[in-house]
N, C-alpha and C. Protein backbone atom coordinates (compact mmCIF):
# COMPACT_ATOMS: atom_id res chain seq x y z
N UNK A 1 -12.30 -30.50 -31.79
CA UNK A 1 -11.15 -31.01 -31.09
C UNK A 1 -10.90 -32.44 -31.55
N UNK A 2 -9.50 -32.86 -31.60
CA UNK A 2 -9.51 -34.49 -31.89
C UNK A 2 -9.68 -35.22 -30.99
N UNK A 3 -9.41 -36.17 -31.34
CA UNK A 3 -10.07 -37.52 -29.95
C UNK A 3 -8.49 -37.42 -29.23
N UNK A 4 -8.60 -37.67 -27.51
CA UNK A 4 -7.27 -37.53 -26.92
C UNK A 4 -6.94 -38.97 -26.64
N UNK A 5 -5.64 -39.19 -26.66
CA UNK A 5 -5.00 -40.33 -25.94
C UNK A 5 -5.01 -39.71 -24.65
N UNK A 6 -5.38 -40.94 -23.57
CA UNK A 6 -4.56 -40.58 -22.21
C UNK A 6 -3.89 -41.60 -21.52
N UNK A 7 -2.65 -40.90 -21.12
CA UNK A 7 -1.97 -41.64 -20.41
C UNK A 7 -2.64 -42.46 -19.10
N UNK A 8 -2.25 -43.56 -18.23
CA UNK A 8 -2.62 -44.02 -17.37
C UNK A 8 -2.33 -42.78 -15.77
N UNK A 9 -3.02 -42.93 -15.39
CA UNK A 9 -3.51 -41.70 -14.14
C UNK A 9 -2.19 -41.39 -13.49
N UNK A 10 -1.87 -40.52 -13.02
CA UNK A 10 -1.38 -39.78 -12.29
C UNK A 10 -1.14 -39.66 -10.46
N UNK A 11 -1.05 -40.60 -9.31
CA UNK A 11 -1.88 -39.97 -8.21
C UNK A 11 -0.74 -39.89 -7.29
N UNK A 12 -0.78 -38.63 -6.43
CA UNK A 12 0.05 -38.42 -5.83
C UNK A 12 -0.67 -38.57 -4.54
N UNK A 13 0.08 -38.22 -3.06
CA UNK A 13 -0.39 -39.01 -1.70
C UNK A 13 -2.24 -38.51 -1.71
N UNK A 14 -3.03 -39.18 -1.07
CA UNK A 14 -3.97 -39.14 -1.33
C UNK A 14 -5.10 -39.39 -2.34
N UNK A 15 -6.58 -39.13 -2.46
CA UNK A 15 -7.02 -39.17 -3.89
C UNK A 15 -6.67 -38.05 -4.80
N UNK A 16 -5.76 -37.37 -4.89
CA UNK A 16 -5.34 -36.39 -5.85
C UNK A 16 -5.04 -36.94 -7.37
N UNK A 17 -5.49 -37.27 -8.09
CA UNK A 17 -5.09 -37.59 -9.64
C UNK A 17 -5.05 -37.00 -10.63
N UNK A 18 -4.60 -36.82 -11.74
CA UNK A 18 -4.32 -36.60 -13.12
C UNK A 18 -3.74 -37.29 -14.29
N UNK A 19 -4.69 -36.30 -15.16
CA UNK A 19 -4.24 -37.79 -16.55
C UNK A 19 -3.33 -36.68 -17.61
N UNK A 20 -2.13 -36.53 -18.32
CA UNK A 20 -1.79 -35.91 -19.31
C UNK A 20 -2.43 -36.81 -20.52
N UNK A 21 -2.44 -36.10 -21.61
CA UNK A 21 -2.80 -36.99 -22.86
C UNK A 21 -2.76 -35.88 -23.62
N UNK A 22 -2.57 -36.65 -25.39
CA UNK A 22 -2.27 -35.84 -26.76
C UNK A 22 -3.45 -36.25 -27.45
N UNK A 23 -3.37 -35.40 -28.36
CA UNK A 23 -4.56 -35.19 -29.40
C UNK A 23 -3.46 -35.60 -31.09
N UNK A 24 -4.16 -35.53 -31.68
CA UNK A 24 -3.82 -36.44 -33.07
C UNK A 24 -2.93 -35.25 -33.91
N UNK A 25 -3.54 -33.92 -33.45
CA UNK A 25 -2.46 -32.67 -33.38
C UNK A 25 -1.18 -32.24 -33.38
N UNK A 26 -0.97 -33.15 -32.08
CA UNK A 26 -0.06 -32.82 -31.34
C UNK A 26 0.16 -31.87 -29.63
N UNK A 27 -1.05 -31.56 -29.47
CA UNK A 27 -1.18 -30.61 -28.67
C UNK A 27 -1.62 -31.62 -27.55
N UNK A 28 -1.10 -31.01 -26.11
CA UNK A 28 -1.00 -31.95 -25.16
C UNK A 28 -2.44 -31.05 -23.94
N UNK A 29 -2.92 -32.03 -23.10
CA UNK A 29 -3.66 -32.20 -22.66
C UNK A 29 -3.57 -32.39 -20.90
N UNK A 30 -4.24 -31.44 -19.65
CA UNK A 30 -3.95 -32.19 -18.49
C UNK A 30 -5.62 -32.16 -18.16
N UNK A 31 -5.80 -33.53 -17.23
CA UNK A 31 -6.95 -33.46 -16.66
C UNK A 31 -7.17 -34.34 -15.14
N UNK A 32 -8.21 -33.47 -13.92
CA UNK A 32 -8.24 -34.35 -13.11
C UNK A 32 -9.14 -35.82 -13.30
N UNK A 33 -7.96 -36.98 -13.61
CA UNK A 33 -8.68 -37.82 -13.40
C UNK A 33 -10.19 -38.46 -13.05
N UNK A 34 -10.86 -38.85 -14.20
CA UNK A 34 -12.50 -39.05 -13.89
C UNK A 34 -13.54 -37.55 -14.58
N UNK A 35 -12.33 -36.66 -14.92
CA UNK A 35 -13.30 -35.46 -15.51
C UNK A 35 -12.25 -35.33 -16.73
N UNK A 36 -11.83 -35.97 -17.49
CA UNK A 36 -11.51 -36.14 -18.99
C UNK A 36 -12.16 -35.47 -20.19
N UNK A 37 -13.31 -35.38 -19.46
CA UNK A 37 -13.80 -34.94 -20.60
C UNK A 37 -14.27 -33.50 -20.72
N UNK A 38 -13.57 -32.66 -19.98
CA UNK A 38 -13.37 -31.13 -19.70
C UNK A 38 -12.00 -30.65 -19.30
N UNK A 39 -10.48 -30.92 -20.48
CA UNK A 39 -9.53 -31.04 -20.07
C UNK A 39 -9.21 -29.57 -20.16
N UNK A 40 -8.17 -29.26 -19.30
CA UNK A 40 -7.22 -27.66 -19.23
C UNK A 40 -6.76 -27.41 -20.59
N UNK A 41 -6.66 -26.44 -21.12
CA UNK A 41 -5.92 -26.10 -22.16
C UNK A 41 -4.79 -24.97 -22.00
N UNK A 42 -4.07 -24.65 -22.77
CA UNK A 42 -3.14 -24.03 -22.73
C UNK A 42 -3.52 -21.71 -22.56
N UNK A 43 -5.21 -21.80 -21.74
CA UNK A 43 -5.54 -20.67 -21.59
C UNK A 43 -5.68 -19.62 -20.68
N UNK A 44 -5.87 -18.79 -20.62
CA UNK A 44 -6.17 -17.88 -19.12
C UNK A 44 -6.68 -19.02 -18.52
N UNK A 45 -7.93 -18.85 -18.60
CA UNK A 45 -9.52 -19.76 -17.81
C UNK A 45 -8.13 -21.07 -18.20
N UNK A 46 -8.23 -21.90 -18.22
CA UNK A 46 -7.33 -23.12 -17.51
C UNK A 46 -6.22 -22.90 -16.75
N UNK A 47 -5.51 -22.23 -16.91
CA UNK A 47 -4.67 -21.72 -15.70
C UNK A 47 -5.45 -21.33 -14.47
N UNK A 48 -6.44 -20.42 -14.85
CA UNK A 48 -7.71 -19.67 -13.25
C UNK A 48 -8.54 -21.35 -12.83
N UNK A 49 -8.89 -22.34 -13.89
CA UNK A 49 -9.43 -23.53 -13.11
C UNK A 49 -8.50 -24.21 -12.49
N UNK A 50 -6.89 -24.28 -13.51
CA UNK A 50 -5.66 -25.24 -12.34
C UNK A 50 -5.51 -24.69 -10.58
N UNK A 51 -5.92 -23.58 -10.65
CA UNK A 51 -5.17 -23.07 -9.36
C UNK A 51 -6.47 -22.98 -8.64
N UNK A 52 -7.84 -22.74 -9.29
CA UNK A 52 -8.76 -23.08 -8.69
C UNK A 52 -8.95 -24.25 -7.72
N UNK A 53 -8.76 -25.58 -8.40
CA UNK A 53 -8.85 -27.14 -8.28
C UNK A 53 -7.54 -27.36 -7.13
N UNK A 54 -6.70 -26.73 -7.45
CA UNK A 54 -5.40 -27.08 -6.43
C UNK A 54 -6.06 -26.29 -5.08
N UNK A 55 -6.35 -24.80 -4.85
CA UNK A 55 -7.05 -24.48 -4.00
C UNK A 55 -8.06 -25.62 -3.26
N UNK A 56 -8.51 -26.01 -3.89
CA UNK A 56 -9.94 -26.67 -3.64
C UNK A 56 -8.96 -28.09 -3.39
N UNK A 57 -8.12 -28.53 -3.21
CA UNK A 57 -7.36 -29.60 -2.90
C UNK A 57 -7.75 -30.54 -4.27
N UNK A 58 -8.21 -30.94 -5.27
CA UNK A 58 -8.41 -31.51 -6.00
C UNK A 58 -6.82 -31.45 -6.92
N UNK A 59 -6.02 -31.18 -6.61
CA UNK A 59 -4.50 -31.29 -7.00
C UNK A 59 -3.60 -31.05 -6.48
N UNK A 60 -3.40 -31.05 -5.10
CA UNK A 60 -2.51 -30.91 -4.14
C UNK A 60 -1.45 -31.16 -4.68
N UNK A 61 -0.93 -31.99 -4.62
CA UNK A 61 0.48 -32.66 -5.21
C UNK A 61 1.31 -32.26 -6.04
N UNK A 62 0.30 -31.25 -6.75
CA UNK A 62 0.96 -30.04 -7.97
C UNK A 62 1.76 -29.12 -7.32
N UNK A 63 1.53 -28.97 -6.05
CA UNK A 63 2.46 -27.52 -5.47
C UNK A 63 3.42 -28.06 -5.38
């Protein structure tokens, strides 16, 4: 994988955060804030962890 840029955080009401960021690729990147370094990708299993994490309130703000 290339090294990612990330944008500055994301936070909506509460501690809910996220970071988008790109890779040298081109291919874009979402992550909850502070766990960067296990970002979503464009797959099943990252779609089943987004809705996981939103369940689990760790992204509320997404609904």
């Amino acid at each position: 994988m290339d090294e990612i840029t990330w944008e500055e955080p994301f936070c909506g009401e509460g501690a809910s955060c996220f970071r988008l960021g790109t890779d040298t690729s081109g291919h874009a990147y979402i992550a909850i804030a502070g766990e960067e370094d296990t970002p979503l990708t464009d797959s099943r299993d990252a779609l089943r962890r987004m809705i996981l994490d939103i369940k689990a309130g760790k992204a509320d703000h997404l609904l």
